[in-house]
Protein backbone atom coordinates (compact mmCIF):
# COMPACT_ATOMS: atom_id res chain seq x y z
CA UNK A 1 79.34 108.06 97.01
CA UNK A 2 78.07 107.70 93.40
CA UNK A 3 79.01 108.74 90.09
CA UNK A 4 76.03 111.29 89.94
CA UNK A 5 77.48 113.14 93.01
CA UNK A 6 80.80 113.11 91.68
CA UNK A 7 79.43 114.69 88.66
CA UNK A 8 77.12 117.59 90.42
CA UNK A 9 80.23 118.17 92.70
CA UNK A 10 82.21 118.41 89.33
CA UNK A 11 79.30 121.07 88.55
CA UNK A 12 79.95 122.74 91.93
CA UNK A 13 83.34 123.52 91.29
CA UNK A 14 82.33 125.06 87.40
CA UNK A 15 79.92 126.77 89.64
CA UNK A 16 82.61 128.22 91.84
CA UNK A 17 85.02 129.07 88.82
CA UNK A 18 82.61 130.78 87.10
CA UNK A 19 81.41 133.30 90.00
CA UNK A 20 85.06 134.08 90.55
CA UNK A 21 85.90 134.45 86.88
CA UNK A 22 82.51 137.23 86.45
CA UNK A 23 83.63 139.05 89.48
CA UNK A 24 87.31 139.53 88.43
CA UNK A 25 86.86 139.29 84.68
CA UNK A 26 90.39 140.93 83.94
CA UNK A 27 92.40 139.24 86.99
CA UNK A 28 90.71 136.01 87.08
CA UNK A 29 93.86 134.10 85.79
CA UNK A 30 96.06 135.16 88.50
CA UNK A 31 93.51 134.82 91.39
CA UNK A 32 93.03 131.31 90.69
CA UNK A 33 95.95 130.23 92.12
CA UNK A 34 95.11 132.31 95.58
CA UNK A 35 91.61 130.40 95.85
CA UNK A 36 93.76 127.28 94.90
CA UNK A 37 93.99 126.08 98.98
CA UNK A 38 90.45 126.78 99.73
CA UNK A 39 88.75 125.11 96.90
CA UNK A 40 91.42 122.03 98.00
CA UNK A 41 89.96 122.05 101.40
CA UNK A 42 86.53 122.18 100.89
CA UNK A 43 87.10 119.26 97.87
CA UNK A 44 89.00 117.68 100.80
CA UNK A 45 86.74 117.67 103.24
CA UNK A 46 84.09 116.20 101.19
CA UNK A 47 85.95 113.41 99.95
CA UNK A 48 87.35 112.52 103.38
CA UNK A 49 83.61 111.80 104.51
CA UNK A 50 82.71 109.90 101.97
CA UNK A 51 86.00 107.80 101.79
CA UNK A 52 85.66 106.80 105.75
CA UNK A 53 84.11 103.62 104.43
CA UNK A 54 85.97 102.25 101.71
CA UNK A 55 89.85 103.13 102.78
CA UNK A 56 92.04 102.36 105.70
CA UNK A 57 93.47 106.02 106.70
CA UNK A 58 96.86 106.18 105.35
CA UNK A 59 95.18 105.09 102.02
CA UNK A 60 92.06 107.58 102.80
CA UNK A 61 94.67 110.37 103.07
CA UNK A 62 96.24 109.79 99.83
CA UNK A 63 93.04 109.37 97.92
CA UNK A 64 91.45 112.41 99.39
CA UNK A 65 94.10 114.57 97.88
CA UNK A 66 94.27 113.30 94.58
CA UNK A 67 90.35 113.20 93.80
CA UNK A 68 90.28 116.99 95.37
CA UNK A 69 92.73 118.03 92.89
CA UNK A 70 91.71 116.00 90.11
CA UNK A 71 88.33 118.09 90.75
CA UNK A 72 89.91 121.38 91.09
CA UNK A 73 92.02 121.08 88.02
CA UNK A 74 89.19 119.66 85.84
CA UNK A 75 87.22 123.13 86.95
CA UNK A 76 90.37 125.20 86.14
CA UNK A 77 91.01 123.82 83.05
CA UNK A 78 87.13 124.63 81.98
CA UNK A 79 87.17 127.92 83.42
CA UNK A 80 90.75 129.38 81.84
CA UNK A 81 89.31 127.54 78.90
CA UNK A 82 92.26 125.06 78.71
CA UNK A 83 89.95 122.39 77.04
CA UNK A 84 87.03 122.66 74.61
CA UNK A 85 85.07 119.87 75.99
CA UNK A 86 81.75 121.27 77.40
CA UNK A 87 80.82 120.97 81.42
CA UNK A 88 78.85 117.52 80.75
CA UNK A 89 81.70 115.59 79.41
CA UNK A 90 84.33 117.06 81.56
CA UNK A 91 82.32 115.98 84.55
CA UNK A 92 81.29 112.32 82.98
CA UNK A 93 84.77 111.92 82.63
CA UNK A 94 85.60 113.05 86.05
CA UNK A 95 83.22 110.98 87.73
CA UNK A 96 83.92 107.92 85.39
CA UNK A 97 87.67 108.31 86.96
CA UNK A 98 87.29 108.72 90.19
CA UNK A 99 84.62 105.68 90.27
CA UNK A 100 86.80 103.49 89.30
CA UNK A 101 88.53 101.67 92.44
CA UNK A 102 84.76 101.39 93.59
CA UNK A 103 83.08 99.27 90.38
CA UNK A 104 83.33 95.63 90.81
């Protein structure tokens, strides 16, 4: 669990976005919201693995959330072009958030 992997997961999720966004070019904005549950999963799922170590459960389950959809909602603010930072900042400042708790 580093800030590098935060940052190419950050990239992952742009990734993502951007496939949807050139296969539905004209719909895109309203089928964000419908791969809204997955992409939360799969961010989920991720962070729950990595957070076995540093958090009690309770605490685990609460964190897991809010770093999937800090992730999510960083990528959907690039992709519906909601922000004019480019993809390196955006996921520099991701990663620099989510690292917090962990830098001593």
């Amino acid at each position: 669990f580093t800030k590098d992997k935060i940052k190419q997961l950050v990239f992952a999720v742009f990734a993502y976005h951007q496939r949807a966004k050139d296969r539905c070019q004209r719909s895109y904005n309203s089928i964000v919201p419908l791969f809204r549950t997955q992409m939360l999963q799969a961010l989920s799922h991720y962070f729950e693995g990595c957070l076995g170590q540093f958090y009690a459960k309770e605490d685990r389950s609460f964190y897991v959330q809010i770093y999937a959809v800090i992730l999510y909602e960083a990528g959907t603010l690039w992709a519906t072009e909601q922000t004019d930072l480019p993809q390196q900042k955006i996921a520099e400042k991701v990663a620099s958030l989510i690292m917090i708790p962990f830098e001593h």
